[in-house]
PDB file of N, CA and C in Angstrom:
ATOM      1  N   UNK A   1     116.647 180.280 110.172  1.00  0.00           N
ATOM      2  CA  UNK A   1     117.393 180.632 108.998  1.00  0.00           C
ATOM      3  C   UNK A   1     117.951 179.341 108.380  1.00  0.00           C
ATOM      4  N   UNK A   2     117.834 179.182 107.145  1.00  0.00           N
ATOM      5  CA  UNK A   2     117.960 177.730 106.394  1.00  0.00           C
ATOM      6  C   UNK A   2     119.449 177.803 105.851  1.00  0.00           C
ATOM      7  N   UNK A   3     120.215 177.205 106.046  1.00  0.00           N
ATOM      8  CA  UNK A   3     121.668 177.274 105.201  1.00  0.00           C
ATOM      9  C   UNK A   3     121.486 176.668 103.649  1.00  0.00           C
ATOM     10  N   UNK A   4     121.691 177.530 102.910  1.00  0.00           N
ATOM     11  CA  UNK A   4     121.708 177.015 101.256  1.00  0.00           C
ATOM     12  C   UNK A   4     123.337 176.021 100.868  1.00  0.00           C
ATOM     13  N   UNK A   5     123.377 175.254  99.821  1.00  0.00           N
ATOM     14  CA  UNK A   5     124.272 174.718  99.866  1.00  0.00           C
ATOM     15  C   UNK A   5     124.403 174.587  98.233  1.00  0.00           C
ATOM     16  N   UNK A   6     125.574 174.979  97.742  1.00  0.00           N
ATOM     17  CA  UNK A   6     126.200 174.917  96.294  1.00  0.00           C
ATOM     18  C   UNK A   6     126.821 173.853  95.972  1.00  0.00           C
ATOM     19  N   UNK A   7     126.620 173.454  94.768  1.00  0.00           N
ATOM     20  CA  UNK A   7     127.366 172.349  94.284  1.00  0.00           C
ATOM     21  C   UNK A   7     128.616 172.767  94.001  1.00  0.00           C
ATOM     22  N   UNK A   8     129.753 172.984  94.088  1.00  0.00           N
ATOM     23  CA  UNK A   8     130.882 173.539  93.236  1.00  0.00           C
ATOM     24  C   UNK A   8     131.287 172.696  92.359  1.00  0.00           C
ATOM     25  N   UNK A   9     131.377 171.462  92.212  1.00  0.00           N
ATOM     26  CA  UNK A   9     132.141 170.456  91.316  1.00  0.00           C
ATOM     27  C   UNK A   9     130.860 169.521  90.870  1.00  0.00           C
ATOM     28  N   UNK A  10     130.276 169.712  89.860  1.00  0.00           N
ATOM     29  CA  UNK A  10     129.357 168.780  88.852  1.00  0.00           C
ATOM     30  C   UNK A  10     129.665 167.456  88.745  1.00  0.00           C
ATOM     31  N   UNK A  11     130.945 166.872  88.652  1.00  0.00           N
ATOM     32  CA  UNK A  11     131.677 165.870  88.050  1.00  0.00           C
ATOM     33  C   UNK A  11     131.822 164.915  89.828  1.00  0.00           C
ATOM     34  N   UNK A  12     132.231 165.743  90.414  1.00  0.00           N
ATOM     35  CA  UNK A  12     132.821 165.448  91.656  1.00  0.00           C
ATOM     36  C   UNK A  12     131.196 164.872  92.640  1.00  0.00           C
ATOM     37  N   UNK A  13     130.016 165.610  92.305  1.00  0.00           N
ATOM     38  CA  UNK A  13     128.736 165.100  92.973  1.00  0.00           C
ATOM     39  C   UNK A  13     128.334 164.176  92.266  1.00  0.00           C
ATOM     40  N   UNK A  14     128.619 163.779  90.847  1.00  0.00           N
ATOM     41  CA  UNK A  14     127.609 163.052  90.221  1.00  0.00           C
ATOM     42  C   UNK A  14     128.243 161.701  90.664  1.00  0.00           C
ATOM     43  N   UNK A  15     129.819 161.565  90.624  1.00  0.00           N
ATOM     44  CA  UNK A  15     130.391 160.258  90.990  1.00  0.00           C
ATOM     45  C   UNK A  15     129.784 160.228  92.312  1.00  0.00           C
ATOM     46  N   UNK A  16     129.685 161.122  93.359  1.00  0.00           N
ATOM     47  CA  UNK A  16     128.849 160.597  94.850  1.00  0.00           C
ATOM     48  C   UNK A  16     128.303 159.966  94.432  1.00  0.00           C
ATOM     49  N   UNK A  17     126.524 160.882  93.742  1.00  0.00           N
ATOM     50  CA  UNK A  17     125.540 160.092  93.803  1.00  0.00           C
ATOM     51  C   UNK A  17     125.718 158.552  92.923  1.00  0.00           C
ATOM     52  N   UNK A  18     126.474 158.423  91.860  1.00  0.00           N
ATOM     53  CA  UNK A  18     126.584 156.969  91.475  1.00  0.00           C
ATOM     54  C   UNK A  18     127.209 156.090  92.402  1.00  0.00           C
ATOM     55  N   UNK A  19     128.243 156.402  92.841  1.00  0.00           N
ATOM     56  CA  UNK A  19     128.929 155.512  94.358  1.00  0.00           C
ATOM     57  C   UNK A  19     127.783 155.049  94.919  1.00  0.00           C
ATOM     58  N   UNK A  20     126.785 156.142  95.794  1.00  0.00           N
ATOM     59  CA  UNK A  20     126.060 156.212  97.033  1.00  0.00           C
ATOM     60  C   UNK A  20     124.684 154.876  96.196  1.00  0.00           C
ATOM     61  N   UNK A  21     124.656 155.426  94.818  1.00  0.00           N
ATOM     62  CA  UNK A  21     123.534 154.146  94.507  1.00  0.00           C
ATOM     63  C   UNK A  21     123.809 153.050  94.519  1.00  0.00           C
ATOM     64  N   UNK A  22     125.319 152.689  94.283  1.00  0.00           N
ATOM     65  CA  UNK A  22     125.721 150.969  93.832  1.00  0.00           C
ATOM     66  C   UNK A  22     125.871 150.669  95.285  1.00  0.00           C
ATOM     67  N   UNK A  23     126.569 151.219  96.195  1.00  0.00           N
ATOM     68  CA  UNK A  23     126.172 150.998  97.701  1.00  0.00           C
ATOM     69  C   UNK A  23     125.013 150.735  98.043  1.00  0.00           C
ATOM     70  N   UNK A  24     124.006 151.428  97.716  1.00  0.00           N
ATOM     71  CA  UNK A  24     122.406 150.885  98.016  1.00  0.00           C
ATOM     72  C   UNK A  24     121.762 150.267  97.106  1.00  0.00           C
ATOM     73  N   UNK A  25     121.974 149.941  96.094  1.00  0.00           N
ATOM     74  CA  UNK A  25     121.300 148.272  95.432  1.00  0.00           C
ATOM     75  C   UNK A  25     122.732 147.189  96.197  1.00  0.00           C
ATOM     76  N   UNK A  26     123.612 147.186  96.560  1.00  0.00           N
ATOM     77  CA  UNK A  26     123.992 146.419  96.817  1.00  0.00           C
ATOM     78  C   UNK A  26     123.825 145.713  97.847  1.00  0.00           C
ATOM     79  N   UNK A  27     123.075 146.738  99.195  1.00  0.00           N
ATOM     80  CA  UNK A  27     122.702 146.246 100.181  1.00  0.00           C
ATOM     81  C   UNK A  27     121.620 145.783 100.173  1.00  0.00           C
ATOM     82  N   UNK A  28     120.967 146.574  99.469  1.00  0.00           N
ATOM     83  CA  UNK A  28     119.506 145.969  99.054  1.00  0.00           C
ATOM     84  C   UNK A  28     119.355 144.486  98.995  1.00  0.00           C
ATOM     85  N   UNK A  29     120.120 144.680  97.695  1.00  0.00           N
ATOM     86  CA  UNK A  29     119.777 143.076  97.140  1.00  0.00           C
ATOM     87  C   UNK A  29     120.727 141.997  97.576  1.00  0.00           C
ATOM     88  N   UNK A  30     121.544 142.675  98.780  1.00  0.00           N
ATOM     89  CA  UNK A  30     122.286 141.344  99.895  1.00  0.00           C
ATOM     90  C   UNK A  30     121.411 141.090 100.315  1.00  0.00           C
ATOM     91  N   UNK A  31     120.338 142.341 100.944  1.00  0.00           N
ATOM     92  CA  UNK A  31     119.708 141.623 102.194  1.00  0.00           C
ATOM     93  C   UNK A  31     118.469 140.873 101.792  1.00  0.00           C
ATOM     94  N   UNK A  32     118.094 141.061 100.393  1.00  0.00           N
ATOM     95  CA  UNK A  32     117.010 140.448 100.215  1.00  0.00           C
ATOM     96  C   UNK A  32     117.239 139.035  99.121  1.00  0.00           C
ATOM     97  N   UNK A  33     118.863 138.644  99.101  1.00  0.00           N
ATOM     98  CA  UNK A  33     119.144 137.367  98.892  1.00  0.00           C
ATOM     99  C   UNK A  33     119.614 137.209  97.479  1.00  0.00           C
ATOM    100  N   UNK A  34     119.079 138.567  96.719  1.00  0.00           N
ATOM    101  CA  UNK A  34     119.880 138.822  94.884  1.00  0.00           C
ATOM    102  C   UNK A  34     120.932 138.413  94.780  1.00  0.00           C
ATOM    103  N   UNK A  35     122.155 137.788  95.785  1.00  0.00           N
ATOM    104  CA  UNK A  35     123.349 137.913  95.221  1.00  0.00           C
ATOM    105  C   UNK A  35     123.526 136.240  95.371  1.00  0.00           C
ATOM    106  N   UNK A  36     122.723 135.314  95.275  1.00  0.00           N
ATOM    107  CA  UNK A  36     122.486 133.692  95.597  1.00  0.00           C
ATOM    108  C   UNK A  36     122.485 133.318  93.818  1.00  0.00           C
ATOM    109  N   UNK A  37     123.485 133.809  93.315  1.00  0.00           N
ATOM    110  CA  UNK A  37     123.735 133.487  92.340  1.00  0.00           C
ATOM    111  C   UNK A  37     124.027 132.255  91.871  1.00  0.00           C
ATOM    112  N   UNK A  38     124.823 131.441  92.908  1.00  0.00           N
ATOM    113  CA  UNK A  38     125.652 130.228  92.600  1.00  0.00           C
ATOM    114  C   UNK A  38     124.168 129.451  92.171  1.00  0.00           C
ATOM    115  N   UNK A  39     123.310 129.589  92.738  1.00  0.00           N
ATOM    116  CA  UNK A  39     122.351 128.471  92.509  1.00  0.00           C
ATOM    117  C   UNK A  39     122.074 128.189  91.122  1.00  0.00           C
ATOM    118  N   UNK A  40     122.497 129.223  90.433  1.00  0.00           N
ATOM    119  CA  UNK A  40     121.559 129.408  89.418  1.00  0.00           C
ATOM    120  C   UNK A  40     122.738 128.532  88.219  1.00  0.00           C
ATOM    121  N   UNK A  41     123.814 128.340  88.492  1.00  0.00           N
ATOM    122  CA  UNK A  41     125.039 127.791  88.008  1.00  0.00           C
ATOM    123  C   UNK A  41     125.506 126.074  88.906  1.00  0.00           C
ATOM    124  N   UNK A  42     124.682 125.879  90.196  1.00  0.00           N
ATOM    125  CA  UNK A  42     125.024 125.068  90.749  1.00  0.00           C
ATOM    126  C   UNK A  42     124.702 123.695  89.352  1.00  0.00           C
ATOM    127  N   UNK A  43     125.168 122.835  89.787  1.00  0.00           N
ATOM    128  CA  UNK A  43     124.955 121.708  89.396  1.00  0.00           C
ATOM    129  C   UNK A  43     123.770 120.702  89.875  1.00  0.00           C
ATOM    130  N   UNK A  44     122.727 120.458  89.419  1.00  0.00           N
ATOM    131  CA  UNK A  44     121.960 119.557  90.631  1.00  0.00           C
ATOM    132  C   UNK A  44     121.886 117.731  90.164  1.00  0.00           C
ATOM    133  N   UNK A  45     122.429 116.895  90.620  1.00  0.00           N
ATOM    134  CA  UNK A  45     122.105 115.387  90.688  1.00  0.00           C
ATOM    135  C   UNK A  45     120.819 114.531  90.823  1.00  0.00           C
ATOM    136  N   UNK A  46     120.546 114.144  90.086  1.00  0.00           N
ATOM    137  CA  UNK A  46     119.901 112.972  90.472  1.00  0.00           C
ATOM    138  C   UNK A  46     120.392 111.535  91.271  1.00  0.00           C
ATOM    139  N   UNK A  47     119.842 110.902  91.988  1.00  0.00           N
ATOM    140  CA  UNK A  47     120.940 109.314  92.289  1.00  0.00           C
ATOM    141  C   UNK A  47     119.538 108.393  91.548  1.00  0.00           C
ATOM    142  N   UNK A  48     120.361 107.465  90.982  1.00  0.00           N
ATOM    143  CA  UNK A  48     119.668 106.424  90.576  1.00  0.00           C
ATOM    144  C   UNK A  48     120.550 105.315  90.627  1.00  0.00           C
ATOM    145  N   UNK A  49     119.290 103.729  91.177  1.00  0.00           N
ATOM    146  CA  UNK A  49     119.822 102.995  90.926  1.00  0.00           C
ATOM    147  C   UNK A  49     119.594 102.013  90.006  1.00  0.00           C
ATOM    148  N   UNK A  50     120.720 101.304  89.950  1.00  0.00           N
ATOM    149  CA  UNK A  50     120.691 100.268  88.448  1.00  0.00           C
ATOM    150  C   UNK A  50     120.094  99.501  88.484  1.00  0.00           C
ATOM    151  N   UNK A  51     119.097  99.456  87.402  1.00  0.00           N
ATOM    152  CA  UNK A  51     118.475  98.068  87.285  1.00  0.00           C
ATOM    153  C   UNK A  51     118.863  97.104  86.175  1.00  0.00           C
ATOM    154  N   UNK A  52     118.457  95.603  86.261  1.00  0.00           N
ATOM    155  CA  UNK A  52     119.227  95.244  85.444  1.00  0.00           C
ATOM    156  C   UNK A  52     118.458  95.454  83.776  1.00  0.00           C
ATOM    157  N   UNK A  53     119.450  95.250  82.972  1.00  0.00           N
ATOM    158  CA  UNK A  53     119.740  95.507  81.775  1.00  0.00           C
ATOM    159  C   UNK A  53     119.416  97.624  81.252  1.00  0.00           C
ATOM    160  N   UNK A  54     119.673  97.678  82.387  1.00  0.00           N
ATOM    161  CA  UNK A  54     120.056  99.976  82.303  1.00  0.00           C
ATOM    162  C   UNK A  54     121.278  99.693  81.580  1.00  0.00           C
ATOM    163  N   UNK A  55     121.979 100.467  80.751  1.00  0.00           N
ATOM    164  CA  UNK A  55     122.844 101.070  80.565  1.00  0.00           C
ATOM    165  C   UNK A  55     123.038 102.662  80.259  1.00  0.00           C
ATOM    166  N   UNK A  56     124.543 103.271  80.233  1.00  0.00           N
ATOM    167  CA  UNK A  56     124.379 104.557  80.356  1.00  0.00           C
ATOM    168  C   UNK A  56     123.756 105.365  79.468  1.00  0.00           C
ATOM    169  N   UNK A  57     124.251 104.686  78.575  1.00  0.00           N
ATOM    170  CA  UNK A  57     123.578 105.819  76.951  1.00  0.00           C
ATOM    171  C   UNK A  57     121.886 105.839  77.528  1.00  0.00           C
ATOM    172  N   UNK A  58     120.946 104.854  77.428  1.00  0.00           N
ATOM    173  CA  UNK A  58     119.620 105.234  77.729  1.00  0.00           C
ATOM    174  C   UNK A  58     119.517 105.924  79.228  1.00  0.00           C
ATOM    175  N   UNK A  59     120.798 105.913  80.444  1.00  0.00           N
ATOM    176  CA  UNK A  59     119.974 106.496  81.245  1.00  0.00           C
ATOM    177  C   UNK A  59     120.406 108.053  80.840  1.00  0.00           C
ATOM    178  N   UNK A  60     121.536 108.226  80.213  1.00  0.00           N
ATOM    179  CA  UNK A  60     121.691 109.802  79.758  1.00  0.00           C
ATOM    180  C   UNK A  60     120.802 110.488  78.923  1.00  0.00           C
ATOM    181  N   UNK A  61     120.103 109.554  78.118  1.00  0.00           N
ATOM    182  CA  UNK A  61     118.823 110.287  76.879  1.00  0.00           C
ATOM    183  C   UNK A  61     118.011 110.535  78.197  1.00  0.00           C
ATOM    184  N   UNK A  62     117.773 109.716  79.138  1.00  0.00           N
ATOM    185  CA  UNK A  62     116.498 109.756  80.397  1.00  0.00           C
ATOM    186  C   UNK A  62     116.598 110.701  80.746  1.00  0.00           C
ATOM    187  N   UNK A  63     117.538 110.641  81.843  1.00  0.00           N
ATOM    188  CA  UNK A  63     117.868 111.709  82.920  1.00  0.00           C
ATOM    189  C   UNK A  63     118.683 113.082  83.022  1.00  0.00           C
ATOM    190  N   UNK A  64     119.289 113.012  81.812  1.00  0.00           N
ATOM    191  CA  UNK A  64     120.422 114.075  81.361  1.00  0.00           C
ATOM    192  C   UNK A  64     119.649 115.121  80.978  1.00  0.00           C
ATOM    193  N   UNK A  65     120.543 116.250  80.658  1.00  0.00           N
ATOM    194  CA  UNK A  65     119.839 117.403  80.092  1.00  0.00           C
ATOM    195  C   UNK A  65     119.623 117.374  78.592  1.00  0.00           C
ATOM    196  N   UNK A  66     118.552 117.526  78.213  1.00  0.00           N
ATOM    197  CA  UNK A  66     118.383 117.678  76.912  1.00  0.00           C
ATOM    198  C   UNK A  66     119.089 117.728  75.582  1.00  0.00           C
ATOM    199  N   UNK A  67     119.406 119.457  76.079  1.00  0.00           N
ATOM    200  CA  UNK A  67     119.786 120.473  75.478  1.00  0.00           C
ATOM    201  C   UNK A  67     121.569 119.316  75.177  1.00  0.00           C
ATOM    202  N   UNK A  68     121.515 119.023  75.724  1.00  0.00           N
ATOM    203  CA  UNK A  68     123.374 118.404  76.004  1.00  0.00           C
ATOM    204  C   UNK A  68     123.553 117.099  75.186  1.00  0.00           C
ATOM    205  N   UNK A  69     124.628 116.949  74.373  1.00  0.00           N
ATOM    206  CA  UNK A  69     125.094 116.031  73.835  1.00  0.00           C
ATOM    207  C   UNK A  69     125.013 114.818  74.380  1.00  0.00           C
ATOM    208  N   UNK A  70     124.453 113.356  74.253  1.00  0.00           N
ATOM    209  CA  UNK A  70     124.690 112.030  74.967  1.00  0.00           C
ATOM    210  C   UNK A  70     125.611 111.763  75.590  1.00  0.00           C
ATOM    211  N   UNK A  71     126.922 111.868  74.469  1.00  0.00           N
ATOM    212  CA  UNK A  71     128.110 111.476  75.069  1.00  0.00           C
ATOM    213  C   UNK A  71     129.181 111.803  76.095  1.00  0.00           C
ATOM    214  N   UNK A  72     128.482 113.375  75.827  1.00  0.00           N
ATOM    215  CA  UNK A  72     128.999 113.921  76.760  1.00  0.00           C
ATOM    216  C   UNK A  72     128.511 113.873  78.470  1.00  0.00           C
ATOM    217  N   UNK A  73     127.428 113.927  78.118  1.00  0.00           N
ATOM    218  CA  UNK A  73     126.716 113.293  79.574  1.00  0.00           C
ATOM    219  C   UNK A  73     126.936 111.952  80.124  1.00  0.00           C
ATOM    220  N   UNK A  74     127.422 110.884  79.029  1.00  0.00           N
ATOM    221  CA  UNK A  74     128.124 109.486  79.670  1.00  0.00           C
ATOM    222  C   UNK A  74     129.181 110.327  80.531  1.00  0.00           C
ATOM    223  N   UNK A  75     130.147 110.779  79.618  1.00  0.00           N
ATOM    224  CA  UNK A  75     131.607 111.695  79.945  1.00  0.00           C
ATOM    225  C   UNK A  75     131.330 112.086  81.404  1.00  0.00           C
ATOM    226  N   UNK A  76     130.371 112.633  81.645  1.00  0.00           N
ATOM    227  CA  UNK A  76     130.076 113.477  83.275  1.00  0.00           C
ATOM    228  C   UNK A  76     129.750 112.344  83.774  1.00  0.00           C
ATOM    229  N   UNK A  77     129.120 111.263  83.539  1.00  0.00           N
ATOM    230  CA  UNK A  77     128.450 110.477  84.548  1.00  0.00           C
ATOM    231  C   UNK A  77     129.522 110.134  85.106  1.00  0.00           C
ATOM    232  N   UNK A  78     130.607 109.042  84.063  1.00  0.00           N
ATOM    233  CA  UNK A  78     131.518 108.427  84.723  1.00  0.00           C
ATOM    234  C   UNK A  78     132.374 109.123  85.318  1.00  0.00           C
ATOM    235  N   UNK A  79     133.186 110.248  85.283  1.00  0.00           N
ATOM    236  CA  UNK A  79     133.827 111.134  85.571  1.00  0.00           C
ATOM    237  C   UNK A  79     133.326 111.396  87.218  1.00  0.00           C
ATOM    238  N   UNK A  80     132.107 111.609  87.326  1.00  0.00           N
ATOM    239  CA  UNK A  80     131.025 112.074  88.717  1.00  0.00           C
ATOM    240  C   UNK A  80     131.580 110.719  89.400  1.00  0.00           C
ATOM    241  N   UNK A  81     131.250 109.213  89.139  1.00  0.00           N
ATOM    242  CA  UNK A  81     130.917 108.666  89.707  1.00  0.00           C
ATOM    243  C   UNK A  81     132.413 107.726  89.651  1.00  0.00           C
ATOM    244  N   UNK A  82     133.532 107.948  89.317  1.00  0.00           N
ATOM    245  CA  UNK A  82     134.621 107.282  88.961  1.00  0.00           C
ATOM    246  C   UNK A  82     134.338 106.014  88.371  1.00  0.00           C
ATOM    247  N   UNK A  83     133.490 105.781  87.517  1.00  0.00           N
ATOM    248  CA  UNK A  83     133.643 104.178  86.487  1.00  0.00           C
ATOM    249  C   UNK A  83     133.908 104.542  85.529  1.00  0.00           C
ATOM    250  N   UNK A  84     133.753 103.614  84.246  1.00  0.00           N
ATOM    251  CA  UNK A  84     133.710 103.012  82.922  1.00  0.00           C
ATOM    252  C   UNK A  84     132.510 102.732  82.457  1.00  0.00           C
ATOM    253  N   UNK A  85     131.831 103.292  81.190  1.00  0.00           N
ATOM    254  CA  UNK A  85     130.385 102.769  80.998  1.00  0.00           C
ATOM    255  C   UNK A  85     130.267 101.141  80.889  1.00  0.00           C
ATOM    256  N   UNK A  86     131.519 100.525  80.855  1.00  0.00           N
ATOM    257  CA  UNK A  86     131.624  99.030  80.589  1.00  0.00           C
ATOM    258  C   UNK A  86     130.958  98.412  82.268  1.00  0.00           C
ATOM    259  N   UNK A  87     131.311  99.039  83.326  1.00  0.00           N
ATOM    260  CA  UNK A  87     131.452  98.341  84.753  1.00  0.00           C
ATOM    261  C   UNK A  87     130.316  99.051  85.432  1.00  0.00           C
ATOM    262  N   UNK A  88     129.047  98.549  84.817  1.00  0.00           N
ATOM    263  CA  UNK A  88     127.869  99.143  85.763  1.00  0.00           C
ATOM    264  C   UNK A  88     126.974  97.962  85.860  1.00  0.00           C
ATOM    265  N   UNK A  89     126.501  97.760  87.410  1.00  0.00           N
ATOM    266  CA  UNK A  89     126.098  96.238  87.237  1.00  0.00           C
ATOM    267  C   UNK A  89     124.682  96.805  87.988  1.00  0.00           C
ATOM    268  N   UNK A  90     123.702  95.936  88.124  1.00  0.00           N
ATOM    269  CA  UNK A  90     122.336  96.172  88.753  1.00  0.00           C
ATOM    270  C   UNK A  90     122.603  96.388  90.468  1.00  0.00           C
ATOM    271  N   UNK A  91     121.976  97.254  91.311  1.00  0.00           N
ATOM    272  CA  UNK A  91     122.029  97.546  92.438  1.00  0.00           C
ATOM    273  C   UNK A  91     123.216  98.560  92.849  1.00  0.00           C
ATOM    274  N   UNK A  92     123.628  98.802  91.913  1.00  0.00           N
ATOM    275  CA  UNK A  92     124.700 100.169  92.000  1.00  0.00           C
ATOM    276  C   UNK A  92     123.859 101.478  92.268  1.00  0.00           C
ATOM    277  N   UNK A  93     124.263 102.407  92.831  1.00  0.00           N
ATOM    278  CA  UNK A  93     123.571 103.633  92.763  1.00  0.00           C
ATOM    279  C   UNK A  93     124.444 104.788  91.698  1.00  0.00           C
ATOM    280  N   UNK A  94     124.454 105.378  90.870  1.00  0.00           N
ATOM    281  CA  UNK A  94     125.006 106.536  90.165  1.00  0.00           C
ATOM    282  C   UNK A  94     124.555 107.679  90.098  1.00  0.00           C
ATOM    283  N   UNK A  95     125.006 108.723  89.998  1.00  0.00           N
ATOM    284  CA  UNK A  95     124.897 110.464  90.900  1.00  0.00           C
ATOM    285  C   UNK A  95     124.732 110.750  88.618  1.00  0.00           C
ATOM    286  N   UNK A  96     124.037 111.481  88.507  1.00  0.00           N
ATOM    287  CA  UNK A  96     123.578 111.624  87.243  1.00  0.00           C
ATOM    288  C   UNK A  96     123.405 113.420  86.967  1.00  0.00           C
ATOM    289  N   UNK A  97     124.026 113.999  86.281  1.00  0.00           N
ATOM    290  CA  UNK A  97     123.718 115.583  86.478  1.00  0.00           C
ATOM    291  C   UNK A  97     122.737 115.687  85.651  1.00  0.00           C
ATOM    292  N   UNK A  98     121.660 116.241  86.489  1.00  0.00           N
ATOM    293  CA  UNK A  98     120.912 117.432  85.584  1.00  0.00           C
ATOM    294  C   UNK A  98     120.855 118.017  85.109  1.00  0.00           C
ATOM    295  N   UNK A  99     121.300 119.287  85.510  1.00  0.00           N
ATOM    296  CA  UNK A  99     122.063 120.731  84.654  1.00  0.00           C
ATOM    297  C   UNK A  99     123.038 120.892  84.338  1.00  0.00           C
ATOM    298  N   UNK A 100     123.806 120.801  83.411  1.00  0.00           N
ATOM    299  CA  UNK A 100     125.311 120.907  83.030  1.00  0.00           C
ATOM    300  C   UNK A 100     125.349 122.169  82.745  1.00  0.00           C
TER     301      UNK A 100
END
């Protein structure tokens, strides 16, 4: 003999089943790594070192992001690397962002 089972509250099952789904994409896509978001926002560096007669403005058109203002990418370099675009000498190494 099969027991039948009534919904009494419409409102009251439908929030289950939405609960019970965000619970299961959420595990889902923990376990299969969806929530590795930061990467996608991380920052990534280049290191380069100085050769002589580099300065920053050409290595920021180089190595910088495109899309991104020059100056502002001096702005990050030195900031990253604590100098002055004035105090960069050959055989230095400088941390250069990629993705801003």
């Amino acid at each position: 003999m099969s027991k039948k089972y009534r919904i009494k509250s419409k409102m009251r099952f439908t929030m289950f089943l939405t609960i019970m789904l965000l619970i299961v994409f959420t595990a889902v896509g923990t376990a299969f790594g969806a929530d590795n978001v930061e990467s996608l926002t991380k920052t990534s560096y280049l290191e380069i070192e100085i050769q002589t007669g580099d300065n920053l403005w050409n290595l920021a058109k180089e190595f910088g992001p495109k899309n991104r203002d020059t100056r502002e990418i001096i702005h990050r370099i030195c900031m990253l690397n604590d100098i002055t675009p004035e105090c960069i000498y050959p055989g230095q190494t400088l941390l250069i962002p990629i993705n801003i």
